[in-house]
C-alpha atoms as a PDB file:
ATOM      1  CA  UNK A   1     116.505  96.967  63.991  1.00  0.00           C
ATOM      2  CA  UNK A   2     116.117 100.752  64.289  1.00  0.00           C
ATOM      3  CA  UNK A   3     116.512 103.172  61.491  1.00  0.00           C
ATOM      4  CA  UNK A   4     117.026 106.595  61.136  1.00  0.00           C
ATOM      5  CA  UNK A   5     116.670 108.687  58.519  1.00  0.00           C
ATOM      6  CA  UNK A   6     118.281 112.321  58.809  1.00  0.00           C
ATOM      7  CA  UNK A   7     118.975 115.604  57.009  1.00  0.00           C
ATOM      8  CA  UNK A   8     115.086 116.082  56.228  1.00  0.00           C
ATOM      9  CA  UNK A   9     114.024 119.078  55.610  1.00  0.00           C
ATOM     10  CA  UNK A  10     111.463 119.386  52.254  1.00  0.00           C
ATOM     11  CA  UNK A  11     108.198 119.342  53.843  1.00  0.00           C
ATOM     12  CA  UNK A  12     106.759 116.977  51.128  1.00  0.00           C
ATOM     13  CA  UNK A  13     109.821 114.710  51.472  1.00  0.00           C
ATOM     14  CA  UNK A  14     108.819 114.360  55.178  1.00  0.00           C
ATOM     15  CA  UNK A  15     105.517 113.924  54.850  1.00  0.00           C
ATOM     16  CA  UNK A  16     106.273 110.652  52.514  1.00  0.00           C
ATOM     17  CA  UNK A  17     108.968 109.552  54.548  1.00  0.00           C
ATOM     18  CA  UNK A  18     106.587 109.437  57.158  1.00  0.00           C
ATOM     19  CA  UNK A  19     104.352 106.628  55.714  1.00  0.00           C
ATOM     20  CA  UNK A  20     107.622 104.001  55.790  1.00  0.00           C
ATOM     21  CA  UNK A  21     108.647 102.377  58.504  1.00  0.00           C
ATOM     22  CA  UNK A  22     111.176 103.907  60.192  1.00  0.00           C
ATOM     23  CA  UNK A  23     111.689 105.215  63.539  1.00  0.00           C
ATOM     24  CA  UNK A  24     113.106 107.984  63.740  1.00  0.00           C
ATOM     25  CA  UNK A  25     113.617 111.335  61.536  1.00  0.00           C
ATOM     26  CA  UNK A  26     116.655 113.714  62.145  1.00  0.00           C
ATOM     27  CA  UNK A  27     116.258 117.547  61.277  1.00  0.00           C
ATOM     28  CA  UNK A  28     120.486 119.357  61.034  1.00  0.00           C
ATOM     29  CA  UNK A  29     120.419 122.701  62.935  1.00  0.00           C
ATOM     30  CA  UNK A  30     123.879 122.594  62.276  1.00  0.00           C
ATOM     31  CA  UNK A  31     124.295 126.099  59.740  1.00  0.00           C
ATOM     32  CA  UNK A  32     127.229 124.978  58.720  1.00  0.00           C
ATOM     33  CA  UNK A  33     125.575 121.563  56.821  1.00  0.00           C
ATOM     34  CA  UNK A  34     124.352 121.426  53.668  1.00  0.00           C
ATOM     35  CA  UNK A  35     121.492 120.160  55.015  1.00  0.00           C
ATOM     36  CA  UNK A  36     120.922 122.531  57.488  1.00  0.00           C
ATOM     37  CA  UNK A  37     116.976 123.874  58.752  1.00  0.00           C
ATOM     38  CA  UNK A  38     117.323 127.550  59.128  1.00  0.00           C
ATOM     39  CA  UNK A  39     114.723 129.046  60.981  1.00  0.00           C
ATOM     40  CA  UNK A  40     112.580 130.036  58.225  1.00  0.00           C
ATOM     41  CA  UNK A  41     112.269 126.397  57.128  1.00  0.00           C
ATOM     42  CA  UNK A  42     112.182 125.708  60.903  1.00  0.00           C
ATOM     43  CA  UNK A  43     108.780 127.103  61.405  1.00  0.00           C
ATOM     44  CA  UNK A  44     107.681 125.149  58.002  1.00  0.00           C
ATOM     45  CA  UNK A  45     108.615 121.829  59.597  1.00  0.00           C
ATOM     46  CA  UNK A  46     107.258 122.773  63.154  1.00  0.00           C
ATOM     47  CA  UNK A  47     103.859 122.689  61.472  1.00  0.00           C
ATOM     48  CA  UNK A  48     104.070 118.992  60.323  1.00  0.00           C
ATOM     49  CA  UNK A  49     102.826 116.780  62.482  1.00  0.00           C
ATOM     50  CA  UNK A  50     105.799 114.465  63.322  1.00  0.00           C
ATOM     51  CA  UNK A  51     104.234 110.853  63.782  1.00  0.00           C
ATOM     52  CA  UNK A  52     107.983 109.513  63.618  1.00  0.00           C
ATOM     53  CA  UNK A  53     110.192 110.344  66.720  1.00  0.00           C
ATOM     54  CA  UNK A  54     112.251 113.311  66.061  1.00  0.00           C
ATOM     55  CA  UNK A  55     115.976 113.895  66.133  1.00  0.00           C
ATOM     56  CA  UNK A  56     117.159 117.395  66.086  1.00  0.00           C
ATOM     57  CA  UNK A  57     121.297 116.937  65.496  1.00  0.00           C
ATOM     58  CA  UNK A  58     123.359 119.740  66.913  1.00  0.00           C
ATOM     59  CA  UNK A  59     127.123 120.822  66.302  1.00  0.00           C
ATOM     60  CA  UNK A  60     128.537 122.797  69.514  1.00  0.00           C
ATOM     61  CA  UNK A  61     125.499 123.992  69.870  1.00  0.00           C
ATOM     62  CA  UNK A  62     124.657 126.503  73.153  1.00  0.00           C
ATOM     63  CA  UNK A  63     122.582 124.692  75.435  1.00  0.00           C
ATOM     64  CA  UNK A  64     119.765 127.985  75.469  1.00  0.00           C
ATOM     65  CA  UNK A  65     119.603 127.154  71.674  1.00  0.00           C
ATOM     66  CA  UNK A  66     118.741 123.657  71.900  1.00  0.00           C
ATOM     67  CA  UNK A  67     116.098 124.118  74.577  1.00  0.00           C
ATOM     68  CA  UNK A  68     114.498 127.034  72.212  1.00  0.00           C
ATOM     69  CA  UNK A  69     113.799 124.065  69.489  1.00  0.00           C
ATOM     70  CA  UNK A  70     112.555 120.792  71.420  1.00  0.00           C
ATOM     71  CA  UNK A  71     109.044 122.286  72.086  1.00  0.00           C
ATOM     72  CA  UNK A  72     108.596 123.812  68.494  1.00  0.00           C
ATOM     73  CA  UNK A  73     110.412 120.917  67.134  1.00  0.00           C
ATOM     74  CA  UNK A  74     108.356 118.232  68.920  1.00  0.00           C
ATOM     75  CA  UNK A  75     111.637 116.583  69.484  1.00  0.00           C
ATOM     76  CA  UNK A  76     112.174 113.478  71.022  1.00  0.00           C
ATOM     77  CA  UNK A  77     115.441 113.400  70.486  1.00  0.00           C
ATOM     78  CA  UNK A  78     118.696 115.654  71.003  1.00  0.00           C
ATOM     79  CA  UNK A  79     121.984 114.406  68.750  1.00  0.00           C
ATOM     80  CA  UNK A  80     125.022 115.557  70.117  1.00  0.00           C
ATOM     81  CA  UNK A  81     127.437 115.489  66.850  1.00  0.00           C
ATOM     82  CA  UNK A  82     130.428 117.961  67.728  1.00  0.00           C
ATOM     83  CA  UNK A  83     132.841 118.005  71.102  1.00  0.00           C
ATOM     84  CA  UNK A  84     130.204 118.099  73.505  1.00  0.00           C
ATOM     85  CA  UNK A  85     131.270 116.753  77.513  1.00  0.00           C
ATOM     86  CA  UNK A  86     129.328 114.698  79.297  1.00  0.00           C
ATOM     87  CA  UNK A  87     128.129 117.133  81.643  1.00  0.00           C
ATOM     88  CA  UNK A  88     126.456 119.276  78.622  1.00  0.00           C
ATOM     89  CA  UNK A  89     124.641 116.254  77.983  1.00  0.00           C
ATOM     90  CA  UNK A  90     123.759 115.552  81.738  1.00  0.00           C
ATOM     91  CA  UNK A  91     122.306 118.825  81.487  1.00  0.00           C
ATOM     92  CA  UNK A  92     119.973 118.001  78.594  1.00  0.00           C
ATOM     93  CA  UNK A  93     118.783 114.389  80.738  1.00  0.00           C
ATOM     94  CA  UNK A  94     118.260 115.880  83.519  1.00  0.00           C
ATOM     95  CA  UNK A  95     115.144 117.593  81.164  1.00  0.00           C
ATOM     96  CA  UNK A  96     114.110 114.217  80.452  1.00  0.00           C
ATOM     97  CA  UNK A  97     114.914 113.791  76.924  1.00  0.00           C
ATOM     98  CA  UNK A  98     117.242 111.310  74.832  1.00  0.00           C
ATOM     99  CA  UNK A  99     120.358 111.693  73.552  1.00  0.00           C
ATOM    100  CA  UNK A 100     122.245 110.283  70.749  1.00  0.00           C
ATOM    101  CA  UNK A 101     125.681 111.501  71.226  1.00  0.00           C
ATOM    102  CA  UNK A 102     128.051 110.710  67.767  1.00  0.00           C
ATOM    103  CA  UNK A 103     131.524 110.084  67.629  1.00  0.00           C
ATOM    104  CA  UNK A 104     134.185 110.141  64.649  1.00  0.00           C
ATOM    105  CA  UNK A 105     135.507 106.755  63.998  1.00  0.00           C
ATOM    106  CA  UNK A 106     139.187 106.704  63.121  1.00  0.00           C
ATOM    107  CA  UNK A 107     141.211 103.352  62.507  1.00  0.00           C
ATOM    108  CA  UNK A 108     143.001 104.346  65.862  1.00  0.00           C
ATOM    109  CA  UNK A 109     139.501 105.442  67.896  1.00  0.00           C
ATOM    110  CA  UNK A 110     140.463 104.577  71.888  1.00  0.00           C
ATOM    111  CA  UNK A 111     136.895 103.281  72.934  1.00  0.00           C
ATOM    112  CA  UNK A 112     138.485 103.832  76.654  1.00  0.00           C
ATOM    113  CA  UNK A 113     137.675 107.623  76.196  1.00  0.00           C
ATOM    114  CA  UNK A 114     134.053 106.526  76.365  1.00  0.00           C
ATOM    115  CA  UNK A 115     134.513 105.836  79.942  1.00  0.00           C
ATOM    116  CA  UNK A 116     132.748 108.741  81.465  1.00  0.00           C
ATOM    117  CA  UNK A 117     129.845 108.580  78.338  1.00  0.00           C
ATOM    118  CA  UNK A 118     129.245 104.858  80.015  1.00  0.00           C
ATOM    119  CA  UNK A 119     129.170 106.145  83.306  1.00  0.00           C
ATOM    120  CA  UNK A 120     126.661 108.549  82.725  1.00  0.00           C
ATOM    121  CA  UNK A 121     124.395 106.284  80.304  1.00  0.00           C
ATOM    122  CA  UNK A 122     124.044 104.002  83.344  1.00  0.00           C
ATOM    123  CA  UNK A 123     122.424 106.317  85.350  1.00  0.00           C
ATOM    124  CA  UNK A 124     120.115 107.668  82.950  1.00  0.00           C
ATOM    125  CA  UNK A 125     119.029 103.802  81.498  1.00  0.00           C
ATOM    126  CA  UNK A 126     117.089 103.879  78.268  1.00  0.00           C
ATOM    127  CA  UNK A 127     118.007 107.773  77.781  1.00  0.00           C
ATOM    128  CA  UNK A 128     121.397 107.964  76.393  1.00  0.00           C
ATOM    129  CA  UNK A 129     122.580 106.298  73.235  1.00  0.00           C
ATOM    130  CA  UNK A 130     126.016 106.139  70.960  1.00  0.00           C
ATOM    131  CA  UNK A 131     126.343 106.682  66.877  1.00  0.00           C
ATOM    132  CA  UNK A 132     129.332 106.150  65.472  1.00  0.00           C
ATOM    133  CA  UNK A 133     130.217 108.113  62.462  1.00  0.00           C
ATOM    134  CA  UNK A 134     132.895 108.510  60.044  1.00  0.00           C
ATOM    135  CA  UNK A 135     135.354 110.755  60.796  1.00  0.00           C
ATOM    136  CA  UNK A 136     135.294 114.439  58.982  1.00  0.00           C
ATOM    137  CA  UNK A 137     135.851 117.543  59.366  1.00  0.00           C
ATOM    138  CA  UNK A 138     132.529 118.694  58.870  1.00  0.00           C
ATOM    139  CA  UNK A 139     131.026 116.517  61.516  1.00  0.00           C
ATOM    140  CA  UNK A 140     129.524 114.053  59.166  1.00  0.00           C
ATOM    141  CA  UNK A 141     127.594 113.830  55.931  1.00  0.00           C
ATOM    142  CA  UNK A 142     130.694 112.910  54.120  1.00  0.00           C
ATOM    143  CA  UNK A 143     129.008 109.806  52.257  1.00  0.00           C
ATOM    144  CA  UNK A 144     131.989 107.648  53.524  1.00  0.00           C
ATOM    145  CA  UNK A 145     131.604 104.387  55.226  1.00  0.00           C
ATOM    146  CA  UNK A 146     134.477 103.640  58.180  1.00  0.00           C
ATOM    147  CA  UNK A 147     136.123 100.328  58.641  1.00  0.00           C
ATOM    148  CA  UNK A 148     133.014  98.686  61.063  1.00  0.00           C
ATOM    149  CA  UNK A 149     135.452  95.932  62.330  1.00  0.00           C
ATOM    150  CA  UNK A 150     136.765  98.494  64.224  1.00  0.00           C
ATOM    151  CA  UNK A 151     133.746  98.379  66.238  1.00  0.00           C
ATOM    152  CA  UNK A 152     135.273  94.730  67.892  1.00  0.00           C
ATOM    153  CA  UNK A 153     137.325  96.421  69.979  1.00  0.00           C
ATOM    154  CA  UNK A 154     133.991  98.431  71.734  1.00  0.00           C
ATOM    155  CA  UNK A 155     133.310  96.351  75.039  1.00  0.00           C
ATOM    156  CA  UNK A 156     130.969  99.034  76.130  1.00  0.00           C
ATOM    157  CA  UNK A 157     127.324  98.090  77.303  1.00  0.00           C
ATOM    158  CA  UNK A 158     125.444 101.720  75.316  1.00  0.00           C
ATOM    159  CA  UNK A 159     123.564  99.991  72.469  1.00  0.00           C
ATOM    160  CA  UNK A 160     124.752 102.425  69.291  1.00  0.00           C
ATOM    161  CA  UNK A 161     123.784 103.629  65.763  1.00  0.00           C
ATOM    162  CA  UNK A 162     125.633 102.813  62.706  1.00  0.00           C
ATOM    163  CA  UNK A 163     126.190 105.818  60.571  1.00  0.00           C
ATOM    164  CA  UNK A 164     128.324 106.491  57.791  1.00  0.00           C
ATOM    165  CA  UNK A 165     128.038 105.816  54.129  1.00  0.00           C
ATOM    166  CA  UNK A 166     125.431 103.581  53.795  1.00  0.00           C
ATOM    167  CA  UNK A 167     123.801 102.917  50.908  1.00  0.00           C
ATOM    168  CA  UNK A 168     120.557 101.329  49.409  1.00  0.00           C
ATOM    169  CA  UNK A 169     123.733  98.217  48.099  1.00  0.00           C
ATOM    170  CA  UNK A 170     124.392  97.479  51.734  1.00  0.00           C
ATOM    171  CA  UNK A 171     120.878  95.688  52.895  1.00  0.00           C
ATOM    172  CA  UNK A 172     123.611  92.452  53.194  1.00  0.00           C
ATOM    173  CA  UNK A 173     126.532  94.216  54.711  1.00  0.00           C
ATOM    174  CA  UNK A 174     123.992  95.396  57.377  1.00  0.00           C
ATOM    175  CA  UNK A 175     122.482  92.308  58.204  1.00  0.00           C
ATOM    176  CA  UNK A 176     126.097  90.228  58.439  1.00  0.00           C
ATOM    177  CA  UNK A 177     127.400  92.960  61.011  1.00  0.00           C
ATOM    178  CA  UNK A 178     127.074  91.529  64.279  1.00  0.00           C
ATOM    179  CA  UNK A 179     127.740  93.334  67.464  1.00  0.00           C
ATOM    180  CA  UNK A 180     125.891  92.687  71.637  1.00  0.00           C
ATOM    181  CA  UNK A 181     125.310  96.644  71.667  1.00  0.00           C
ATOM    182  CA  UNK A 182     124.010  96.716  68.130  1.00  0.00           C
ATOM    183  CA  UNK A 183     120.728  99.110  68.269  1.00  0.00           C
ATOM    184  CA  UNK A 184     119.950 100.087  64.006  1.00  0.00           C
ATOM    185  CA  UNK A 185     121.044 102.333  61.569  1.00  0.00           C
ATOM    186  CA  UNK A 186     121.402 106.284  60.551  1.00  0.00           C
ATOM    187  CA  UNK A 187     120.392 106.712  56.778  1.00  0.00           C
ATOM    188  CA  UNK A 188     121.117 109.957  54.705  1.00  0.00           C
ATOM    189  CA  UNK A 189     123.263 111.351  52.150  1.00  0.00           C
ATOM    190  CA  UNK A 190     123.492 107.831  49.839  1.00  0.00           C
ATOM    191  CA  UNK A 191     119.893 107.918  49.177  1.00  0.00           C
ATOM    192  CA  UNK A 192     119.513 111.374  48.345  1.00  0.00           C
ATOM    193  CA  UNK A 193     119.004 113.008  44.750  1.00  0.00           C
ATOM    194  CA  UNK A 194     120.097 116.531  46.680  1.00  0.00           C
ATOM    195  CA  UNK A 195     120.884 117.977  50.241  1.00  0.00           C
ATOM    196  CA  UNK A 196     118.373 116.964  52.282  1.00  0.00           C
ATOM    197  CA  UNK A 197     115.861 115.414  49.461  1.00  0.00           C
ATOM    198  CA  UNK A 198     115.648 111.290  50.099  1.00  0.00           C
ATOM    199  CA  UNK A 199     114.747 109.135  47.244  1.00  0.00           C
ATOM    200  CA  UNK A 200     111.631 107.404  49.129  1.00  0.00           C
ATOM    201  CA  UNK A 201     111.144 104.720  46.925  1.00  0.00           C
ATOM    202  CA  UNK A 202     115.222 103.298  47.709  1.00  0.00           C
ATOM    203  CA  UNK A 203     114.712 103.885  51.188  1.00  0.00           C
ATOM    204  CA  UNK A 204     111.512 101.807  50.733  1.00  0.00           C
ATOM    205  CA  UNK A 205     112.967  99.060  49.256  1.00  0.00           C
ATOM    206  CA  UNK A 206     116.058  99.282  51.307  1.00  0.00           C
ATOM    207  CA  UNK A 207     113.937  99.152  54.321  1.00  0.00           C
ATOM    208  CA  UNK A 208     111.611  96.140  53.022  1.00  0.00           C
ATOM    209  CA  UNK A 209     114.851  94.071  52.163  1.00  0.00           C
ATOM    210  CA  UNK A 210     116.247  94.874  55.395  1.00  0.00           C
ATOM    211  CA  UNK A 211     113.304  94.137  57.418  1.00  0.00           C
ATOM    212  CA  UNK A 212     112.750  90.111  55.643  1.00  0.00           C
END
């Protein structure tokens, strides 16, 4: 199972989180999130040596923007977390990068609007992959699990993320959810002790449990 861990940003946070055995680390460049990397802190981060594939998670963000951070960055990753199309993310493949593109999960989500996402994740195979979030307003970090039955009714064939709410309690709730296109999990604000400061020692133990 893959696991994610975002909203890092404390350099000594990241270096720990780095021994455990995740794979993958999200920075926010989102301003608007409490978690957000500014580019002061950017250039603190940039000098880490990122051992863990890197997610940098962007809100609306201008495509010039997000091509001014993969190379200082090191990122592996681009998350696509606000209203993006699919032809601002065909943009970002054709570079020859992934994508994680989120979407807010509402009791009444029509998984037929992912039509065009599917399209497009079949011609770039292996490149483009779906997180599903709990719907906010503020694009997510809202510490609030949706209803993952809801997930049934996706027929798709792009493995996804489950984000949303989950805490170091849910090691059993993860394991019993069973789904074809089921790819890991996105880790963040339940195991913090503040914005964008992980308690390393749950996510350990989380991780451990979840990995037996």
């Amino acid at each position: 199972m893959m696991i994610k861990v975002c909203g890092m940003r404390d350099i000594e946070n990241i270096n720990q989180l780095q021994e455990l055995d995740i794979d993958f680390m999200g920075i926010i460049r989102y301003s608007k999130s409490k978690r957000f990397v500014d580019d002061s802190q950017k250039e603190k981060v940039a000098q880490q040596t990122m051992n863990k594939g890197t997610v940098g998670v962007y809100v609306n963000e201008s495509l010039e923007n997000i091509l001014k951070d993969i190379i200082p960055l090191q990122l592996d990753v681009i998350q696509l977390h606000g209203d993006e199309d699919s032809a601002f993310a065909k943009a970002l493949l054709e570079i020859d990068i992934k994508i994680f593109k989120a979407f807010q999960i509402t009791e009444d989500f029509d998984f037929n609007s992912l039509k065009e996402w599917e399209e497009l994740a079949a011609q770039y195979v292996g490149k483009l992959f779906f997180l599903f979030d709990t719907a906010t307003p503020n694009y997510g970090g809202s510490g609030k699990k949706f209803n993952w039955s809801i997930l049934d009714s996706y027929k798709g064939e792009v493995p996804f993320l489950l984000s949303g709410g989950i805490s170091k309690d849910d090691v059993a709730l993860v394991k019993e959810f069973k789904h074809n296109m089921f790819l890991g999990i996105d880790l963040n604000s339940k195991f913090e002790t503040e914005p964008g400061v992980k308690n390393i020692e749950e996510i350990k133990t989380f991780i451990e449990k979840l990995r037996k």
